[in-house]
Protein backbone atom coordinates (compact mmCIF):
# COMPACT_ATOMS: atom_id res chain seq x y z
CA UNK A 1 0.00 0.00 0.00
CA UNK A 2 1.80 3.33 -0.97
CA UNK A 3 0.41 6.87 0.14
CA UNK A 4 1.01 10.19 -2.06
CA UNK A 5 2.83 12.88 0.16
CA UNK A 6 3.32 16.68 -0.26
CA UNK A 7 7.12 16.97 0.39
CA UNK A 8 6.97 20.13 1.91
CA UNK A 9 4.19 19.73 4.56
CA UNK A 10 3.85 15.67 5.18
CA UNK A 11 0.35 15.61 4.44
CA UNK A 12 -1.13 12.79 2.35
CA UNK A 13 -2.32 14.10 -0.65
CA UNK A 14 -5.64 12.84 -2.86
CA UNK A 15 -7.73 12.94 -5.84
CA UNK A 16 -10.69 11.57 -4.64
CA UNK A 17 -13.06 12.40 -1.57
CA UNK A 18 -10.82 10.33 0.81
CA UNK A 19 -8.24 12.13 2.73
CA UNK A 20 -6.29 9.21 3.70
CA UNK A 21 -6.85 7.01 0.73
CA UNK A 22 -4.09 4.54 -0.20
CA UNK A 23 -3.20 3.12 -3.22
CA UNK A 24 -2.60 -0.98 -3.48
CA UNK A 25 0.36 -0.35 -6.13
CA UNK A 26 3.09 1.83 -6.68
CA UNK A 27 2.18 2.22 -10.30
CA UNK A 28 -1.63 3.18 -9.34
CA UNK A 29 -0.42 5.60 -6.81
CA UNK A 30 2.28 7.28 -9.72
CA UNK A 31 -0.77 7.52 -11.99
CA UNK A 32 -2.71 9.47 -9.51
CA UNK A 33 0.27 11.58 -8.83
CA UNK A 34 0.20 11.89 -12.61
CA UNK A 35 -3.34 13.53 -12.58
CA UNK A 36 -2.80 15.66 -9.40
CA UNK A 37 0.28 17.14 -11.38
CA UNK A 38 -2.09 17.49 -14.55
CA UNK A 39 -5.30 18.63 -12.87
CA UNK A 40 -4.64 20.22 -9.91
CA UNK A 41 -1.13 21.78 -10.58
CA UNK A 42 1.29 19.90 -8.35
CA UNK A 43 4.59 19.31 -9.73
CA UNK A 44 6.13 15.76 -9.76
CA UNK A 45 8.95 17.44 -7.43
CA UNK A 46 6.72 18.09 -4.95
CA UNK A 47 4.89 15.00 -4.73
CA UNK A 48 6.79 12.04 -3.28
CA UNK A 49 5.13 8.21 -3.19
CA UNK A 50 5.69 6.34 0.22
CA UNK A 51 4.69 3.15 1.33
CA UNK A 52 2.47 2.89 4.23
CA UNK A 53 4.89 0.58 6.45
CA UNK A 54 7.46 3.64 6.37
CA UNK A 55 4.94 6.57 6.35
CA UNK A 56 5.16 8.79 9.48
CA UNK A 57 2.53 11.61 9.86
CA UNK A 58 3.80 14.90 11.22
CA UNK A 59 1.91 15.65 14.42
CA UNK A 60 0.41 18.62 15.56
CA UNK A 61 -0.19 20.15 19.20
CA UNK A 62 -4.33 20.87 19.38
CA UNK A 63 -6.28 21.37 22.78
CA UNK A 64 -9.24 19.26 23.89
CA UNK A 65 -12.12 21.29 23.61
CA UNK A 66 -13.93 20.03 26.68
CA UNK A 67 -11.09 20.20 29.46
CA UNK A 68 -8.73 22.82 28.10
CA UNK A 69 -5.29 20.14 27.85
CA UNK A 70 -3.01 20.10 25.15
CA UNK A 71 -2.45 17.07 22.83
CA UNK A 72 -0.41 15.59 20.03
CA UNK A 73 -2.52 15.13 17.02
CA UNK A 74 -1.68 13.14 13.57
CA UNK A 75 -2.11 15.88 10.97
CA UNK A 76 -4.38 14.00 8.79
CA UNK A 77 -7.19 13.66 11.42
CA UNK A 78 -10.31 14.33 10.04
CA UNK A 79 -11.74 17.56 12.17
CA UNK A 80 -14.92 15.95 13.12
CA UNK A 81 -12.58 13.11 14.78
CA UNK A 82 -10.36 15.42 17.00
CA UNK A 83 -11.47 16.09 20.49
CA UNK A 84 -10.53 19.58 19.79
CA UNK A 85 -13.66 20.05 17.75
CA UNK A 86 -17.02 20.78 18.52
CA UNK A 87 -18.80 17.87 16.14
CA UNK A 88 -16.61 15.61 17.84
CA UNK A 89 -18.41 16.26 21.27
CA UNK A 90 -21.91 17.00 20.22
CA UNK A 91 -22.17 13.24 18.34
C-alpha cells in the first residue's frame, strides 16, 4: 500500500473524496500523482510516493475542547474526529 505525500508539509495528498486514501500499487499511486500534477497543478517534485509501512505523519499540538489540555494530534485527522472540535463532542 503506498500513500502520495506533499514533500513540503507531510500531508497525504488525494484525488478523490478520501483524505487518507491509499493506493494498493506503486504504479496506481504514480498515476494518480500523474493527474494531481495534470489537474490540480502539483509538480512531480513536490509529490513524493511512500509506502504505508514507512509513512510517518507529522503531528500537531491541538487542545481538547472540553477540558482545556493540550495534545499531540496526527495531521491528517479528520476535524470531526479530534477532540478539539465541537462535532466531535456533540455526536
Amino acid at each position: 500500500m503506498f500513500y502520495i505525500v506533499a514533500k513540503e508539509t507531510g500531508l497525504i495528498v488525494t484525488d478523490g473524496p478520501h483524505k487518507t486514501r491509499a493506493y494498493k500499487t506503486f504504479g496506481a499511486a504514480r498515476a494518480t500523482r500523474t493527474r494531481l500534477c495534470n489537474k490540480a497543478g502539483w509538480s512531480v517534485n513536490d509529490l513524493t510516493i511512500v509506502d504505508t509501512r514507512h509513512y510517518q505523519a507529522p503531528m500537531v499540538e491541538r487542545t481538547n475542547l472540553m477540558t482545556g489540555k493540550k495534545f499531540m494530534e496526527d495531521v491528517n485527522t479528520p476535524y470531526f474526529c479530534s477532540p478539539s472540535s465541537e462535532s466531535y463532542w456533540s455526536m
